[in-house]
Protein backbone atom coordinates (compact mmCIF):
# COMPACT_ATOMS: atom_id res chain seq x y z
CA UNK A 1 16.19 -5.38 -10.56
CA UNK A 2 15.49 -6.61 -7.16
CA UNK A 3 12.45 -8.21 -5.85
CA UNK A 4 10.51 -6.61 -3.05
CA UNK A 5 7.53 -7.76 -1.04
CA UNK A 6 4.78 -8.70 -2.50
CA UNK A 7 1.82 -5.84 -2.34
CA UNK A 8 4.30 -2.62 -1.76
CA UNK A 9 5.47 -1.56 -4.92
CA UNK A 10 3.16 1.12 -6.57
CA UNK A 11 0.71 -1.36 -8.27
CA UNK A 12 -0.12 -2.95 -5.05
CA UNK A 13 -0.57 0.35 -2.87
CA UNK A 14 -2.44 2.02 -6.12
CA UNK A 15 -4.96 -1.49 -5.35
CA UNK A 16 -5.07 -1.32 -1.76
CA UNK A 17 -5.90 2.61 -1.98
CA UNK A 18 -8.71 1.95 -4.47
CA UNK A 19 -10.15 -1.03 -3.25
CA UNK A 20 -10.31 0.85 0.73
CA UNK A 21 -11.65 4.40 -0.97
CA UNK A 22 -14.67 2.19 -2.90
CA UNK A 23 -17.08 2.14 0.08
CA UNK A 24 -17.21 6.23 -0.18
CA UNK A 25 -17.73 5.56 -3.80
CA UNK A 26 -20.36 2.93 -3.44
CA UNK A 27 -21.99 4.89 -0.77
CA UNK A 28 -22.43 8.03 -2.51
CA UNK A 29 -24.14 5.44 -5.10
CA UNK A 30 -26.62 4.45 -2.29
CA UNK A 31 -27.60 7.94 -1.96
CA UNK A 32 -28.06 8.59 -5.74
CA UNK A 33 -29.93 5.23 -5.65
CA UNK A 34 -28.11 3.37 -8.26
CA UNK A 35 -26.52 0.79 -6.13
CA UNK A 36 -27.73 -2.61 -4.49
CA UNK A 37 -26.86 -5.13 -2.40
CA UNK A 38 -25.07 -7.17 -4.85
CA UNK A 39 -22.85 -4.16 -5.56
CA UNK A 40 -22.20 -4.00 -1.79
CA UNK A 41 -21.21 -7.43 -1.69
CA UNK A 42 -18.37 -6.68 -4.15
CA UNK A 43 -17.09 -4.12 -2.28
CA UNK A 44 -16.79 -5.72 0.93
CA UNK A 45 -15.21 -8.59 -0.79
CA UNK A 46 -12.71 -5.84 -1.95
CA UNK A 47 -11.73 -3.89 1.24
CA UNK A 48 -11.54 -7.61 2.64
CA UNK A 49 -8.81 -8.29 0.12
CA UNK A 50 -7.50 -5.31 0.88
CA UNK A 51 -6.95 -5.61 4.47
CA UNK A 52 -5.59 -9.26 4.01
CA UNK A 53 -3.13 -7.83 2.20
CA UNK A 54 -2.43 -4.86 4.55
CA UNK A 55 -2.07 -7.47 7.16
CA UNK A 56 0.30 -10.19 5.31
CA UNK A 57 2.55 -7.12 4.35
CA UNK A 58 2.61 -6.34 8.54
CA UNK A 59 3.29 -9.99 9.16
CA UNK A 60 6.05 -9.84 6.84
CA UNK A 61 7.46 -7.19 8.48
CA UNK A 62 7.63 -8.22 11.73
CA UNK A 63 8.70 -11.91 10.59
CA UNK A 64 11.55 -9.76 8.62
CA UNK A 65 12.57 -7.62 12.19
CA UNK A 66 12.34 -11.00 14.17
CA UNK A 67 14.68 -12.54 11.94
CA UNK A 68 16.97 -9.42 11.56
CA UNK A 69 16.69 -9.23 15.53
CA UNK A 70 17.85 -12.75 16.01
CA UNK A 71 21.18 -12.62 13.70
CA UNK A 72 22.21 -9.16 15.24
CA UNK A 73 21.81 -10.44 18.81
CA UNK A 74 23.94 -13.65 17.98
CA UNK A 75 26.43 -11.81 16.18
CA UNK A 76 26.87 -8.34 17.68
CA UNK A 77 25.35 -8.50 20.77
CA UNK A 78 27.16 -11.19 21.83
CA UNK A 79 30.68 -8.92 21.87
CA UNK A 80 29.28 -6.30 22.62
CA UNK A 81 25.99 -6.19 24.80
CA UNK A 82 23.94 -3.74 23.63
CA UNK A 83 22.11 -3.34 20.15
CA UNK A 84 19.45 -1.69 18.84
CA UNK A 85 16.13 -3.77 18.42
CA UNK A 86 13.99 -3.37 15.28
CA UNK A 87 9.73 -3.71 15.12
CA UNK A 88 8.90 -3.77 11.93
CA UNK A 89 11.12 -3.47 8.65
CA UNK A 90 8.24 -2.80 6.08
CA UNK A 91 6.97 -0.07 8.20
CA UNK A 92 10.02 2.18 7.93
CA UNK A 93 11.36 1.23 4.46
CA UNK A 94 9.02 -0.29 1.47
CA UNK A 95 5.22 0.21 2.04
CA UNK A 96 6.44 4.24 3.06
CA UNK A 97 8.74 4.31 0.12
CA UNK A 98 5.82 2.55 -1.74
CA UNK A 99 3.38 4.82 -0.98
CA UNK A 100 6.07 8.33 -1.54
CA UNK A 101 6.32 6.93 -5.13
CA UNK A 102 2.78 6.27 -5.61
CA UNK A 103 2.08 10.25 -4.35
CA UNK A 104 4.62 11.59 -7.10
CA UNK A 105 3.21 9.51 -9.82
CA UNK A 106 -0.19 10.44 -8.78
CA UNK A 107 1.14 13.97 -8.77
CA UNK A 108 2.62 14.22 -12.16
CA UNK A 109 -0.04 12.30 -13.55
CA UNK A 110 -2.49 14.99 -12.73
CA UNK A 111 -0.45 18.00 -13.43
CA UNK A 112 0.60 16.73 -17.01
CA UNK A 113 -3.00 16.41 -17.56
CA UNK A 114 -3.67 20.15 -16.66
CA UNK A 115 -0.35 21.07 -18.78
CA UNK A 116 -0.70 18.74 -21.88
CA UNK A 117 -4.76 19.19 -23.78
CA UNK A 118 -5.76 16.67 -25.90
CA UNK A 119 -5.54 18.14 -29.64
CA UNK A 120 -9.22 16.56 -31.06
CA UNK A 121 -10.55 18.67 -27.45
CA UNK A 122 -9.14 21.66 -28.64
CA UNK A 123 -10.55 21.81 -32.28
């Protein structure tokens, strides 16, 4: 198994999709009026954590293309001249591919649910 970045594999996309969608949870609370300011507080700490993460995953990214950059302009561009510069590696590879596998979980998650009844429901 190989290691990836921290926060892209499914577990940490399946957090950072939660912990964004909870202010449309929370606020649909508010209306009902069972939520509070406390419970608000929670949920900003959340999408705070969330975003943090969002943006070390972008960092590490472009840290990743800088470095990737660097090597291939000392060792290819330097015979020759022309090469093709990178912006961000996590963009294009992991946090998509990340977020594609998270989708067809999701997807046949919810479809074996439809498919596959509970025997106890059905009595």
């Amino acid at each position: 198994m190989i290691a990836g970045i921290p926060g892209t594999g499914i577990g940490g996309i399946y957090y950072i999709l939660l912990a964004l969608l909870m202010p449309v949870h929370e606020a649909c609370l508010t209306v009902v009026g069972c939520s509070s300011w406390r419970r608000w507080g929670i949920v900003s700490m959340q999408v705070v954590h969330a975003l943090g993460i969002l943006g070390s995953i972008y960092g590490m990214g472009w840290l990743l293309a800088q470095g990737i950059n660097a090597l291939r302009f000392n060792l290819v561009a330097g015979q020759s001249g022309a090469y093709i510069r990178l912006t961000n590696v996590v963009a294009t590879t992991s946090a998509y591919m990340s977020v594609l596998t998270l989708g067809v979980v999701l997807l046949v998650v919810y479809t074996l649910r439809l498919i596959v009844r509970d025997p106890q429901r059905a009595r």
